[in-house]
C-alpha atoms as a PDB file:
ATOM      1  CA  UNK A   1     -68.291  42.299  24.960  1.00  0.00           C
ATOM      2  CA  UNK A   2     -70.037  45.491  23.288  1.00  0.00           C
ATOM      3  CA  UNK A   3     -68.290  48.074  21.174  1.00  0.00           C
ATOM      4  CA  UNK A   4     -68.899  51.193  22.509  1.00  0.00           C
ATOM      5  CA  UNK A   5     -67.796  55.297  22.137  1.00  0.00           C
ATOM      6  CA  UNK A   6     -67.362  58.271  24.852  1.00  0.00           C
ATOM      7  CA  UNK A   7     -69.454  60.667  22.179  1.00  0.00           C
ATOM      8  CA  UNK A   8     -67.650  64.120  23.424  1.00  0.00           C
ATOM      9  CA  UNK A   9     -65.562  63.355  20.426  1.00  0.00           C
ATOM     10  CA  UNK A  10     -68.944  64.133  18.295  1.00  0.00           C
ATOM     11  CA  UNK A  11     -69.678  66.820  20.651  1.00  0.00           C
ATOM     12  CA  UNK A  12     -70.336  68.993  17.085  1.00  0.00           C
ATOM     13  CA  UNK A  13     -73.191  66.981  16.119  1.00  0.00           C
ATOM     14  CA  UNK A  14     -77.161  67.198  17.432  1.00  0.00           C
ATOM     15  CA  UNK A  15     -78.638  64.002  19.642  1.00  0.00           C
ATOM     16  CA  UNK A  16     -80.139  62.270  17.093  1.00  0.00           C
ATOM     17  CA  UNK A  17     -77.203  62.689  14.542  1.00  0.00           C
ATOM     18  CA  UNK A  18     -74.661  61.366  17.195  1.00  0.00           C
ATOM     19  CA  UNK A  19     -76.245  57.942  17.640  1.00  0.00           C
ATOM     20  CA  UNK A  20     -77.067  57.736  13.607  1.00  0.00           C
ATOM     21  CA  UNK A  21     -73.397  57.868  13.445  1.00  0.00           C
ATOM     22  CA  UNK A  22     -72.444  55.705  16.037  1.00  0.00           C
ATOM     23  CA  UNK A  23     -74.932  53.115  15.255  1.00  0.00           C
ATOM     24  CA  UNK A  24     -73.475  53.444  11.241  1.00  0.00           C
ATOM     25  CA  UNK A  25     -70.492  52.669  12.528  1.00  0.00           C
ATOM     26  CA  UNK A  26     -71.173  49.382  13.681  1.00  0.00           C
ATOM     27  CA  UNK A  27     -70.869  49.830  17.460  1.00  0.00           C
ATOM     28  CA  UNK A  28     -73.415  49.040  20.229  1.00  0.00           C
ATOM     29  CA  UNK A  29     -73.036  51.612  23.234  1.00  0.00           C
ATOM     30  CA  UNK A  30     -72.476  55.037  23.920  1.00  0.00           C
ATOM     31  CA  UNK A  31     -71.242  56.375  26.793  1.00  0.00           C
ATOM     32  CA  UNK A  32     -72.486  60.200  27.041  1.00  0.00           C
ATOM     33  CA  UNK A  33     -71.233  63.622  29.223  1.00  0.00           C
ATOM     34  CA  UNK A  34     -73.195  65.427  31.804  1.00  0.00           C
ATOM     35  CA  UNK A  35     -70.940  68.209  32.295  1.00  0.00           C
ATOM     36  CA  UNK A  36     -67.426  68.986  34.059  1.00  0.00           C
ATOM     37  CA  UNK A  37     -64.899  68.117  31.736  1.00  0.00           C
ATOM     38  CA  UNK A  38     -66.441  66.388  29.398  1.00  0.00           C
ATOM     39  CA  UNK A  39     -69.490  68.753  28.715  1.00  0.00           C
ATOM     40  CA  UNK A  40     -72.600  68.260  28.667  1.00  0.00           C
ATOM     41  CA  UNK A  41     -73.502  68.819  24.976  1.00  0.00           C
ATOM     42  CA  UNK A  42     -75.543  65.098  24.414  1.00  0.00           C
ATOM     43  CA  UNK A  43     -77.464  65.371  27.986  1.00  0.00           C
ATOM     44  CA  UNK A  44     -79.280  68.446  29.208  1.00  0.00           C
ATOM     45  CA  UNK A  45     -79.267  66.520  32.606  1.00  0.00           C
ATOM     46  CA  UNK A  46     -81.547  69.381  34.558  1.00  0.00           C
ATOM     47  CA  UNK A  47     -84.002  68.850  31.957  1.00  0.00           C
ATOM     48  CA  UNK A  48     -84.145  65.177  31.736  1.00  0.00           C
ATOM     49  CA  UNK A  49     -84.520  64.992  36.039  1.00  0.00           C
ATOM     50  CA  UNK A  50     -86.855  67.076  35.795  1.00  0.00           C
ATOM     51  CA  UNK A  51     -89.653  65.726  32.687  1.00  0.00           C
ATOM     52  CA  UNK A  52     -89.872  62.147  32.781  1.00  0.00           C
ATOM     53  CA  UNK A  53     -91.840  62.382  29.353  1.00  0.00           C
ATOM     54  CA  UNK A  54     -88.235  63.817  28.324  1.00  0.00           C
ATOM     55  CA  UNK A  55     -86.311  61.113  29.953  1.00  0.00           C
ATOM     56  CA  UNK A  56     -88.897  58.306  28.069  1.00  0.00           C
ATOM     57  CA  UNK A  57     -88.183  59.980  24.906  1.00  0.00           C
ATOM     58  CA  UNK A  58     -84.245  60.883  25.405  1.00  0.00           C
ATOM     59  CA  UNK A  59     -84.124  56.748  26.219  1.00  0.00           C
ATOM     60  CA  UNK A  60     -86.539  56.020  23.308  1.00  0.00           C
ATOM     61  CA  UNK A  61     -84.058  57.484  20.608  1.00  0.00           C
ATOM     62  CA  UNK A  62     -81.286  55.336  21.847  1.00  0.00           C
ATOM     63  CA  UNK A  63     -83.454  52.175  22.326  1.00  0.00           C
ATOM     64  CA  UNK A  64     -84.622  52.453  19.238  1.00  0.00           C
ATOM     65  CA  UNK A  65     -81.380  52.339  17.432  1.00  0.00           C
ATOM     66  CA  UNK A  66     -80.480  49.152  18.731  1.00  0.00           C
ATOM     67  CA  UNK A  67     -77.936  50.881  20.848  1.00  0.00           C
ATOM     68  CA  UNK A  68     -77.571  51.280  25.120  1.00  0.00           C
ATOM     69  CA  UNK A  69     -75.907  53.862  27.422  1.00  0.00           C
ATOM     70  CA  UNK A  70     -72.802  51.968  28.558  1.00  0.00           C
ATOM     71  CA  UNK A  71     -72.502  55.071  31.562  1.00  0.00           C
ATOM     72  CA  UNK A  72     -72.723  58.867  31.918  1.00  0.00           C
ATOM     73  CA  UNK A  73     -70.019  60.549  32.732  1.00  0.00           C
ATOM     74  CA  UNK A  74     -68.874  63.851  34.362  1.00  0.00           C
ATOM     75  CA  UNK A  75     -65.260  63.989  35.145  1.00  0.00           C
ATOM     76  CA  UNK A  76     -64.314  67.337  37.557  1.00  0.00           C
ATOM     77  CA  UNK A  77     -62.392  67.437  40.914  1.00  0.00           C
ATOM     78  CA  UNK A  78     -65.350  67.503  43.916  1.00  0.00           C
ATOM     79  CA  UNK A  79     -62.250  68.151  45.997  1.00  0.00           C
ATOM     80  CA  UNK A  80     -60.207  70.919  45.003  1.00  0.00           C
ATOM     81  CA  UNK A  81     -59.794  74.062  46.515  1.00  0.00           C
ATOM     82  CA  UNK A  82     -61.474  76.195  43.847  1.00  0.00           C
ATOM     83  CA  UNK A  83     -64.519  76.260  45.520  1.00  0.00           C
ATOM     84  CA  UNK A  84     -66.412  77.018  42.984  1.00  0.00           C
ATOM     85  CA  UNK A  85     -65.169  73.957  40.960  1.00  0.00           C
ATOM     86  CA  UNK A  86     -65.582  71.589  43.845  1.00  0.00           C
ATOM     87  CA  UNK A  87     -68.847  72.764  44.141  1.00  0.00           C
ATOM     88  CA  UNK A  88     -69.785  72.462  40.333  1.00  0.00           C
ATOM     89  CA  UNK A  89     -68.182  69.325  40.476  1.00  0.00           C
ATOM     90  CA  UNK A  90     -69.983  68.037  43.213  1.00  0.00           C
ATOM     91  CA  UNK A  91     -73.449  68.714  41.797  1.00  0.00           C
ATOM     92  CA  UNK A  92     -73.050  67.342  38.607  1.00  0.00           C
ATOM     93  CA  UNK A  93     -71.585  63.845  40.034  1.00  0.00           C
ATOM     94  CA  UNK A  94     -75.149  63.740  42.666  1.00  0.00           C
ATOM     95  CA  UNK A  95     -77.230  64.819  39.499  1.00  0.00           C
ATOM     96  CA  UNK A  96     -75.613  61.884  37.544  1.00  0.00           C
ATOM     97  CA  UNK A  97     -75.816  59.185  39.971  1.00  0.00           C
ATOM     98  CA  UNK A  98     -80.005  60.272  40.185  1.00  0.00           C
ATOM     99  CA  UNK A  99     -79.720  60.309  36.389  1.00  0.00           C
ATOM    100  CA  UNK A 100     -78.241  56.933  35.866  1.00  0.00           C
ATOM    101  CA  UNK A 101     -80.793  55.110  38.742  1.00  0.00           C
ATOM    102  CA  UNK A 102     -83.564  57.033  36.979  1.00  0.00           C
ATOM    103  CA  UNK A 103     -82.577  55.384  33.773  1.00  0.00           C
ATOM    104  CA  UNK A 104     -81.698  52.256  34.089  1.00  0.00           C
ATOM    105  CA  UNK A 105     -77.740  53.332  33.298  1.00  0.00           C
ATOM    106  CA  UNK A 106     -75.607  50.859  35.913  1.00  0.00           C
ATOM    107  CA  UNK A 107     -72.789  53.283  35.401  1.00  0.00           C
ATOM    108  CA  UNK A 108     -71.163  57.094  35.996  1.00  0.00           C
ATOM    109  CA  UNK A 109     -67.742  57.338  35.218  1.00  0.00           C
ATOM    110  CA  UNK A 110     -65.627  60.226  37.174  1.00  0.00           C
ATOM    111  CA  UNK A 111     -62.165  61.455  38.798  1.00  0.00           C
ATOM    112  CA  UNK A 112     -60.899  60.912  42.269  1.00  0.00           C
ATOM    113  CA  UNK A 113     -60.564  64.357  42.578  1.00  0.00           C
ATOM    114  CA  UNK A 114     -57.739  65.630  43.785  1.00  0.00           C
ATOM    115  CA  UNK A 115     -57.506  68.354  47.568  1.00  0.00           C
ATOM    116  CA  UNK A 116     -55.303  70.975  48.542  1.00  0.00           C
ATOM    117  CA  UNK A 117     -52.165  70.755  50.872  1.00  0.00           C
ATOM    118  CA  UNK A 118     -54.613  71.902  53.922  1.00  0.00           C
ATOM    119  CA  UNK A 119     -57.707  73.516  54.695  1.00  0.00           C
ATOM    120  CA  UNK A 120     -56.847  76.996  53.310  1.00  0.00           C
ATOM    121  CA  UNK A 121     -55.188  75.832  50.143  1.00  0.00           C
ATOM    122  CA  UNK A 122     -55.740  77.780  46.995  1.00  0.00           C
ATOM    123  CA  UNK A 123     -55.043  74.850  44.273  1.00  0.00           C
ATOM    124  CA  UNK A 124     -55.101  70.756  44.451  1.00  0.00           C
ATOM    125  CA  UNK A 125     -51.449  69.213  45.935  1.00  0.00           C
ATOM    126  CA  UNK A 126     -50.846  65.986  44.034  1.00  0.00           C
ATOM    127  CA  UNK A 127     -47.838  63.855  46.063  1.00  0.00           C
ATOM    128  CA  UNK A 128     -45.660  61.985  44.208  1.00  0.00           C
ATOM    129  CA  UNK A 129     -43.093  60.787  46.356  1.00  0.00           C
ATOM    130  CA  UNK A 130     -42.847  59.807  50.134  1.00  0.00           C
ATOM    131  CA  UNK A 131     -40.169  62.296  51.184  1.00  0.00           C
ATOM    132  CA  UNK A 132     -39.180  64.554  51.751  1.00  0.00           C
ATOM    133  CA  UNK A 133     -41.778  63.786  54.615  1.00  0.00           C
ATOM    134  CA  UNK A 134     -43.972  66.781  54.463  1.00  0.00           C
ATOM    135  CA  UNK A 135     -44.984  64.935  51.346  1.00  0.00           C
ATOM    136  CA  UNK A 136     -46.404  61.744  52.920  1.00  0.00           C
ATOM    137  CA  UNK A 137     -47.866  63.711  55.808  1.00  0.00           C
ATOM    138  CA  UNK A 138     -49.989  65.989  53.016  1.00  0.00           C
ATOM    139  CA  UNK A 139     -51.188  62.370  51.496  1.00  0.00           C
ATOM    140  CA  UNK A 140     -52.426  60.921  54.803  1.00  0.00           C
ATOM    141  CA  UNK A 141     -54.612  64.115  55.423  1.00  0.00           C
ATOM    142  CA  UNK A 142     -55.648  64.153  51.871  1.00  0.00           C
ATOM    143  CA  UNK A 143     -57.000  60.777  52.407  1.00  0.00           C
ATOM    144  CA  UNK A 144     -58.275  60.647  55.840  1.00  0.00           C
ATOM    145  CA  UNK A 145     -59.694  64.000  55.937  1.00  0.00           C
ATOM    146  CA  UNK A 146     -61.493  64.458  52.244  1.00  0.00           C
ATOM    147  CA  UNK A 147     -60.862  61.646  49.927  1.00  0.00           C
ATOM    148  CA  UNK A 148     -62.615  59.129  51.960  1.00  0.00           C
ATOM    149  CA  UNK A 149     -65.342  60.323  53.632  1.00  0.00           C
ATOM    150  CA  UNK A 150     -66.231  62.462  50.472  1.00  0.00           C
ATOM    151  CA  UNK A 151     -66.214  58.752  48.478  1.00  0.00           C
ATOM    152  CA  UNK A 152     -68.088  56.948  51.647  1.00  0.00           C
ATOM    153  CA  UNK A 153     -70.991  59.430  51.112  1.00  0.00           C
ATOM    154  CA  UNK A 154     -71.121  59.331  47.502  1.00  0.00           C
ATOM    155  CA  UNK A 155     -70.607  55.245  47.256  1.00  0.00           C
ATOM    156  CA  UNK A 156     -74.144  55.466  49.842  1.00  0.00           C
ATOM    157  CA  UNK A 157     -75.717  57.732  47.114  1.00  0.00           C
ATOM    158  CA  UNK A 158     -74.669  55.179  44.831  1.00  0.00           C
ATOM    159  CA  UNK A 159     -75.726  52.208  46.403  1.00  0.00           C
ATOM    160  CA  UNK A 160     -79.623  54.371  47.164  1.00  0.00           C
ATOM    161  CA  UNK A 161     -79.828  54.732  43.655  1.00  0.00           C
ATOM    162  CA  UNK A 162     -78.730  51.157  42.141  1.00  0.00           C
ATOM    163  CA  UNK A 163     -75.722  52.539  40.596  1.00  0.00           C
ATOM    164  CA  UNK A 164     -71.916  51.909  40.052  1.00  0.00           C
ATOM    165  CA  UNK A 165     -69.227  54.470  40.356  1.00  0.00           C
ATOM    166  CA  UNK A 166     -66.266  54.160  37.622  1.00  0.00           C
ATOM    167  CA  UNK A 167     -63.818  56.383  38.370  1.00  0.00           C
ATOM    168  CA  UNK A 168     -60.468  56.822  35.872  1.00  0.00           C
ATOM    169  CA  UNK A 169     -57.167  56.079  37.250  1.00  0.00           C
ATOM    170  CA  UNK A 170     -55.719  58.956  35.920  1.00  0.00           C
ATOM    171  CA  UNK A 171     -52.863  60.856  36.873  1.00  0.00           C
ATOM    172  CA  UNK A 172     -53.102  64.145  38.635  1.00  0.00           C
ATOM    173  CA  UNK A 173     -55.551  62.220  40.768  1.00  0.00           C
ATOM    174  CA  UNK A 174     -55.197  60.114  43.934  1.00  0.00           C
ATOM    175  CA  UNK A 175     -56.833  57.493  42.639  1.00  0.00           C
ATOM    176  CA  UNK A 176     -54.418  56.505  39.784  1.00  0.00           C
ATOM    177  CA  UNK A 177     -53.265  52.759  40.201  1.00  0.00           C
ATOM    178  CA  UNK A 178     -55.110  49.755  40.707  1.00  0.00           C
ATOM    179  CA  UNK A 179     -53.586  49.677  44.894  1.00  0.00           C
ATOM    180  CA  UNK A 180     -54.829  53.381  45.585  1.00  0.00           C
ATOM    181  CA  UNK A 181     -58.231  52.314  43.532  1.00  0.00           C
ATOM    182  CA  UNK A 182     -58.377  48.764  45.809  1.00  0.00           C
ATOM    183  CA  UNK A 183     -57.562  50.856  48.890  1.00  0.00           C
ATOM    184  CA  UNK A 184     -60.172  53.803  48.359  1.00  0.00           C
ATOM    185  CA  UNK A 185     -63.151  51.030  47.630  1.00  0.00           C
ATOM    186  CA  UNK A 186     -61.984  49.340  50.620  1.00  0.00           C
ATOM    187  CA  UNK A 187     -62.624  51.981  52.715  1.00  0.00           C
ATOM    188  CA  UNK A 188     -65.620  53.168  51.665  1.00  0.00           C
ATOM    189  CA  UNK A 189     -67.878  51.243  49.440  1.00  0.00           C
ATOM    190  CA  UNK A 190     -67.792  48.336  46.885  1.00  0.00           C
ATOM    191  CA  UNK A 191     -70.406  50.442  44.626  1.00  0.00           C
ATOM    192  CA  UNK A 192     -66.586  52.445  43.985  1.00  0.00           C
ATOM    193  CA  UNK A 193     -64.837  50.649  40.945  1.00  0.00           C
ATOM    194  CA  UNK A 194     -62.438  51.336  38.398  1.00  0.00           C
ATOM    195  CA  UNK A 195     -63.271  52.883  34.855  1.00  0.00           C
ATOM    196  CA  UNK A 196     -59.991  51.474  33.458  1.00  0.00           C
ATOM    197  CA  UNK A 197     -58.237  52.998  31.064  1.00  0.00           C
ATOM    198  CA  UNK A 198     -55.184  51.523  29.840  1.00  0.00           C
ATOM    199  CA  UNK A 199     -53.658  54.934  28.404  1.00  0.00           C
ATOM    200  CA  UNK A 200     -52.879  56.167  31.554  1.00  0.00           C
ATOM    201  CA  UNK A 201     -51.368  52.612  32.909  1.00  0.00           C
ATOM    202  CA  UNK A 202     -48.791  52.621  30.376  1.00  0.00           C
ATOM    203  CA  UNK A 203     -47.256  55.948  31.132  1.00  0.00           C
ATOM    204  CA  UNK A 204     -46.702  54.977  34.770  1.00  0.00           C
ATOM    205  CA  UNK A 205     -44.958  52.157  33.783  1.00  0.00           C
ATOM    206  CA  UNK A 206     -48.416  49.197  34.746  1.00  0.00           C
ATOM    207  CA  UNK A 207     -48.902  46.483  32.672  1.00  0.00           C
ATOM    208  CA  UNK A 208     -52.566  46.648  31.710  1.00  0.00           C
ATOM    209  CA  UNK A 209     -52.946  43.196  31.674  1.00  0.00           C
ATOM    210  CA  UNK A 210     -52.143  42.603  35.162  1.00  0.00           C
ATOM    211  CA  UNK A 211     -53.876  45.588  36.083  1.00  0.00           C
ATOM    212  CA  UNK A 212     -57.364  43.954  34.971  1.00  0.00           C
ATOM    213  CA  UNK A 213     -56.631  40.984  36.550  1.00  0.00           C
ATOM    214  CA  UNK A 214     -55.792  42.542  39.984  1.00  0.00           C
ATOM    215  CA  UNK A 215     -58.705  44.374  39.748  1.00  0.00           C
ATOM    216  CA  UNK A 216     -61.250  42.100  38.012  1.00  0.00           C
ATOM    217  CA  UNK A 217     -60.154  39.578  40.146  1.00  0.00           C
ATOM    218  CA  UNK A 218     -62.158  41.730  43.342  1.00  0.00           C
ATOM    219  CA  UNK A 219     -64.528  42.839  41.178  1.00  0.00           C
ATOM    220  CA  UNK A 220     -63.765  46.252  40.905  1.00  0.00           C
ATOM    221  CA  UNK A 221     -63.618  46.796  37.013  1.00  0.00           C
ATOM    222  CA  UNK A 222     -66.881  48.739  36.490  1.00  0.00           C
ATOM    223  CA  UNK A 223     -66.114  50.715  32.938  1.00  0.00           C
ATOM    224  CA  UNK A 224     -63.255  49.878  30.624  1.00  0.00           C
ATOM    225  CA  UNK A 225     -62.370  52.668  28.156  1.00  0.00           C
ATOM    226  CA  UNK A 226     -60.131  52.273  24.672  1.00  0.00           C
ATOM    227  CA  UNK A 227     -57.323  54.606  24.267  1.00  0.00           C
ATOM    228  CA  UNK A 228     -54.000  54.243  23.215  1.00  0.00           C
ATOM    229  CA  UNK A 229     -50.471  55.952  23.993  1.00  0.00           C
ATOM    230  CA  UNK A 230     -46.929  55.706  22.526  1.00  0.00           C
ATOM    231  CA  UNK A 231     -43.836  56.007  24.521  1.00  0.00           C
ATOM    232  CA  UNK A 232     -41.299  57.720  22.716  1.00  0.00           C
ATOM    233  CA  UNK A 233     -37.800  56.492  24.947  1.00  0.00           C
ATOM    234  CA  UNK A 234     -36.025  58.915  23.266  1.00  0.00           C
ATOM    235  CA  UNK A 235     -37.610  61.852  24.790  1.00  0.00           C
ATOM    236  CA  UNK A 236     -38.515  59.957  28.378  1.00  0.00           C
ATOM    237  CA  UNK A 237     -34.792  59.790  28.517  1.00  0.00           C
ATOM    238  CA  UNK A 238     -34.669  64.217  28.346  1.00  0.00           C
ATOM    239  CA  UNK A 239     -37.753  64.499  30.330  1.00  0.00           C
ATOM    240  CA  UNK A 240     -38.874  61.004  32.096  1.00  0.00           C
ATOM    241  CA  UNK A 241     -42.441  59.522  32.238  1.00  0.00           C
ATOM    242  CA  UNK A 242     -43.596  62.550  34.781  1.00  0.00           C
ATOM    243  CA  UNK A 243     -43.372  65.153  30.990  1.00  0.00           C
ATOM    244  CA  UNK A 244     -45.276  68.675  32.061  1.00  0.00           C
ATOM    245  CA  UNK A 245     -45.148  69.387  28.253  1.00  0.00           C
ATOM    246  CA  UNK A 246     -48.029  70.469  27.074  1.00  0.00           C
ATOM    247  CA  UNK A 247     -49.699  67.911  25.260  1.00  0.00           C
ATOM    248  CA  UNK A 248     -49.573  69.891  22.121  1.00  0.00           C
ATOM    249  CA  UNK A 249     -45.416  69.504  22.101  1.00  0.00           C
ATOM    250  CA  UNK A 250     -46.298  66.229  20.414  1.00  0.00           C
ATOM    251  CA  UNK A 251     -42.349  65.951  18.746  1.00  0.00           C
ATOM    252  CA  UNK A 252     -40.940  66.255  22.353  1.00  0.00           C
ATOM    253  CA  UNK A 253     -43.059  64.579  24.777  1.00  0.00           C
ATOM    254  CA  UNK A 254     -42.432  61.942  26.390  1.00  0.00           C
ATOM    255  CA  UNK A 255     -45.721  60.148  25.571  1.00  0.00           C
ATOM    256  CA  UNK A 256     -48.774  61.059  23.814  1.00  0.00           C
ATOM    257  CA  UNK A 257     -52.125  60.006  23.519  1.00  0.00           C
ATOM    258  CA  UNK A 258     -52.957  57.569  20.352  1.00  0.00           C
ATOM    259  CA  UNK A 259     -56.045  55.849  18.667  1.00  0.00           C
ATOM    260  CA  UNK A 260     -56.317  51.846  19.285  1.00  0.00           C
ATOM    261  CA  UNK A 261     -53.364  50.149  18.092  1.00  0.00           C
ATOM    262  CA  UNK A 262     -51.254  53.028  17.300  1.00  0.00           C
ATOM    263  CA  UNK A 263     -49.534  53.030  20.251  1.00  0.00           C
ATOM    264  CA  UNK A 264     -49.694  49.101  20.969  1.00  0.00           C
ATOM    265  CA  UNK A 265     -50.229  45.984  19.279  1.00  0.00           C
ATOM    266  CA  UNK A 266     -52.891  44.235  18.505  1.00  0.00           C
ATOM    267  CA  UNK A 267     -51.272  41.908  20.488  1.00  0.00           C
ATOM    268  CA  UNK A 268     -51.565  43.735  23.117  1.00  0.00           C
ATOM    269  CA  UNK A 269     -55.412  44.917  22.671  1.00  0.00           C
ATOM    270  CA  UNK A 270     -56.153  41.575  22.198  1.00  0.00           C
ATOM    271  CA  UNK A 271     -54.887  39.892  25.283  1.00  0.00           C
ATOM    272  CA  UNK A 272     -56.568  42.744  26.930  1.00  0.00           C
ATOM    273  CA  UNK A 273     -59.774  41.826  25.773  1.00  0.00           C
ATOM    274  CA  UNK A 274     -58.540  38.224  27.275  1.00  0.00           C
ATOM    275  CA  UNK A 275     -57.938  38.872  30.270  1.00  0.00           C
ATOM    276  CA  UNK A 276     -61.356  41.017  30.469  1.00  0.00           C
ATOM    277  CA  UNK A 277     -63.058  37.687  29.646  1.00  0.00           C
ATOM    278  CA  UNK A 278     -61.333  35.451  31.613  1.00  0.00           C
ATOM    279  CA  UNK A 279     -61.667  37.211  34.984  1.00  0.00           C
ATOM    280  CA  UNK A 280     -65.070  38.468  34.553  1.00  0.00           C
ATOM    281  CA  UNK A 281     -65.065  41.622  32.945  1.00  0.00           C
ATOM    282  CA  UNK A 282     -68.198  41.011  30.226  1.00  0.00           C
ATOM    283  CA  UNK A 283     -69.676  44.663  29.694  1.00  0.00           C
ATOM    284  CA  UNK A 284     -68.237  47.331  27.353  1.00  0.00           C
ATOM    285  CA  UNK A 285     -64.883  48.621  25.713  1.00  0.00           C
ATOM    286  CA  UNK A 286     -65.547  52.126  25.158  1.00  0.00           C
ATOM    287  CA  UNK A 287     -63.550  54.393  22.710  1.00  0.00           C
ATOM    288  CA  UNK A 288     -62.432  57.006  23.646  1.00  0.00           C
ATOM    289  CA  UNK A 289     -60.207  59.582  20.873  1.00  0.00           C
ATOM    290  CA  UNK A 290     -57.791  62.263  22.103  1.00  0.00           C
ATOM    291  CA  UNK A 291     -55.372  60.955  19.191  1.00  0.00           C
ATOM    292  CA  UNK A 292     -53.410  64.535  18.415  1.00  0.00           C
ATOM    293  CA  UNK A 293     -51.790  63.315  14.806  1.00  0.00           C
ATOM    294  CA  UNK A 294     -55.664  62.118  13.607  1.00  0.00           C
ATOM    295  CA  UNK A 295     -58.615  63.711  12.968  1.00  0.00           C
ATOM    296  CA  UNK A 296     -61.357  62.566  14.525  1.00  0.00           C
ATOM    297  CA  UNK A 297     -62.869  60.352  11.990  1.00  0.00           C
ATOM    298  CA  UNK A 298     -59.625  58.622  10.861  1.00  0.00           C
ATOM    299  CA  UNK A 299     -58.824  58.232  14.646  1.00  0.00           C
ATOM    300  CA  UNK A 300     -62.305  56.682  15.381  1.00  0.00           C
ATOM    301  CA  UNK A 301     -62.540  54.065  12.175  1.00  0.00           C
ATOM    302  CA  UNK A 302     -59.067  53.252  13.467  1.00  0.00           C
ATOM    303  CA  UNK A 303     -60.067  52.718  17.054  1.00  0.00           C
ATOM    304  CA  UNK A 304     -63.267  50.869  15.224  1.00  0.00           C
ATOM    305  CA  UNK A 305     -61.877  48.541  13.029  1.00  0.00           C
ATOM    306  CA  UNK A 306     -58.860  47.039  15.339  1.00  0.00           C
ATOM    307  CA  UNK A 307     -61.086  46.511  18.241  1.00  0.00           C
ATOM    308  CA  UNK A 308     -63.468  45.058  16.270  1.00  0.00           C
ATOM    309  CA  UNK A 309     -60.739  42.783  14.773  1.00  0.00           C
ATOM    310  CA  UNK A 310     -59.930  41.707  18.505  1.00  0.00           C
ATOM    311  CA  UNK A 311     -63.268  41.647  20.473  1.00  0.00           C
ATOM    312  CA  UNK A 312     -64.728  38.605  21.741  1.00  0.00           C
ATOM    313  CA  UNK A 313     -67.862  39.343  21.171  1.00  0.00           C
ATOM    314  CA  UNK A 314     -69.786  36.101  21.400  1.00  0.00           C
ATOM    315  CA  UNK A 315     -70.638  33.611  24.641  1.00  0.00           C
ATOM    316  CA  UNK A 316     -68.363  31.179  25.109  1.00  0.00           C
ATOM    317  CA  UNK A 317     -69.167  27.177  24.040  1.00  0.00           C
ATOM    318  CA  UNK A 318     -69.500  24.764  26.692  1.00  0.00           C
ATOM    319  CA  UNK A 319     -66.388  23.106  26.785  1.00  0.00           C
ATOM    320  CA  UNK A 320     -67.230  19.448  25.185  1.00  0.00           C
ATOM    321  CA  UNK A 321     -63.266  18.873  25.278  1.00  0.00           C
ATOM    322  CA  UNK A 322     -62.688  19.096  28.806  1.00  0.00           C
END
């Protein structure tokens, strides 16, 4: 598998400088922003639909560093009930997915997105338990009425334009385990995958592992991202795995965010990296930092230097012992 970074962390530096640095650094891919939440600071993308000469030379300066685009990505909420965000949201997903088939990039990375308790809501409803009922009842019009026919015409866009659709099972979204991200592509399209990221697996309490394999087992592991997160039991005991601290509460959360192998193992990374092999999964393992105790170039050599310890990087051998 490649080595690979999510470059909003070098957000700060030009094009050009971005993928000098990368490439320094030993790794293979980048996976860039187009706007939403990760900004668009390393892809103008209005510019580079509309100039192919700028799209042949945007490609050229990563081609010629021996590197690739691994996916674009634009993370927003198409379905909330700020219009205004839906709507920005919306755009920038269609203007990635033309993007991406325009340039050869097999993947755009994105939320769920996340509705409203009804038609005139004012802010996205996320259910987290079954009852009391009104709870369940808001999920099964959440999903029948905008979560899957929104996905069933964007996995058609998709499909038009040769591309895969990686979406983050993150929480605050409905599609945040590997049944609700199984159950959405079933309904819709198989061009809808998983960008996996194991940070947000641990919190819920999912084995990573056995998240890749019941997902990479129906093929639905399109984008795999690197991040980290420590559990601290101590404070999940005061304020359980569901902590609305702010993130920046870092002594008192329950969990926070961590560079590769600061949270976990390398153990744990590498069987991983395993299981990614062995059912399938042969594409890239993308950092991404949002370590809050590291800066970001400690936190990225960190990320850099365990997953490189635990990659498997080369083709297997035939097996002449079997």
């Amino acid at each position: 598998m490649k080595l690979g970074v999510f470059t909003v962390l070098f957000a700060e530096k030009k094009f050009e400088e971005m993928l000098d640095h990368v490439k320094a650094s030993g790794l293979d891919a980048v996976e860039i922003g187009t706007g939403g939440y990760p900004g668009d600071a390393h892809c103008k993308i209005d510019e580079l639909l509309a100039d192919p000469d700028q799209r042949a030379q945007y490609l050229q300066a990563v081609e010629e560093r021996g590197l690739t685009i691994s996916a674009f990505s634009c993370h927003g909420n198409p379905l909330t009930p700020d219009k205004s965000f839906a709507k920005e949201s919306d755009e920038v997903l269609r203007k990635t997915i033309e993007l991406a088939g325009l340039t050869g990039v097999p993947v755009v990375n994105c939320f769920s997105g996340t509705p409203g308790d009804h038609e005139n809501a004012k802010a996205p409803n996320w259910p987290v338990a079954p009852w009391p009922n009104e709870y369940a009842d808001v999920l099964t019009w959440q999903w029948e009425e905008k979560l899957v026919p929104y996905w069933k015409e964007i996995g058609a866009l998709a499909d038009k334009h040769g591309v895969k659709i990686g979406i983050e099972l993150h929480a605050g979204f409905l599609v945040h385990t590997p049944y609700t991200m199984l159950k959405l592509r079933e309904q819709t399209s198989p061009a809808i995958g998983a960008n996996l990221d194991p940070s947000h697996l641990w919190w819920q309490g999912i084995d990573p592992v056995a998240a890749i394999k019941i997902l990479a087992k129906e093929n639905a592991i399109h984008h795999f991202h690197a991040k980290d997160t420590y559990i601290d039991q101590d404070n999940v005991n005061m304020y359980g795995l569901t902590d609305m601290q702010p993130y920046g509460n870092i002594q008192t959360r329950a969990w926070n965010f961590r560079s590769v192998g600061c949270g976990h193992s390398l153990e744990e990374w590498s069987n991983m990296i395993s299981a990614l092999r062995t059912f399938g999964y042969d594409y890239v393992i993308s950092i991404e930092h949002e370590d809050p105790i590291m800066s970001i170039d400690e936190g990225f050599k960190r990320a850099v230097d365990n997953l490189q310890a635990v990659n498997i990087k080369e083709s297997p051998t035939d097996m002449w012992w079997a």
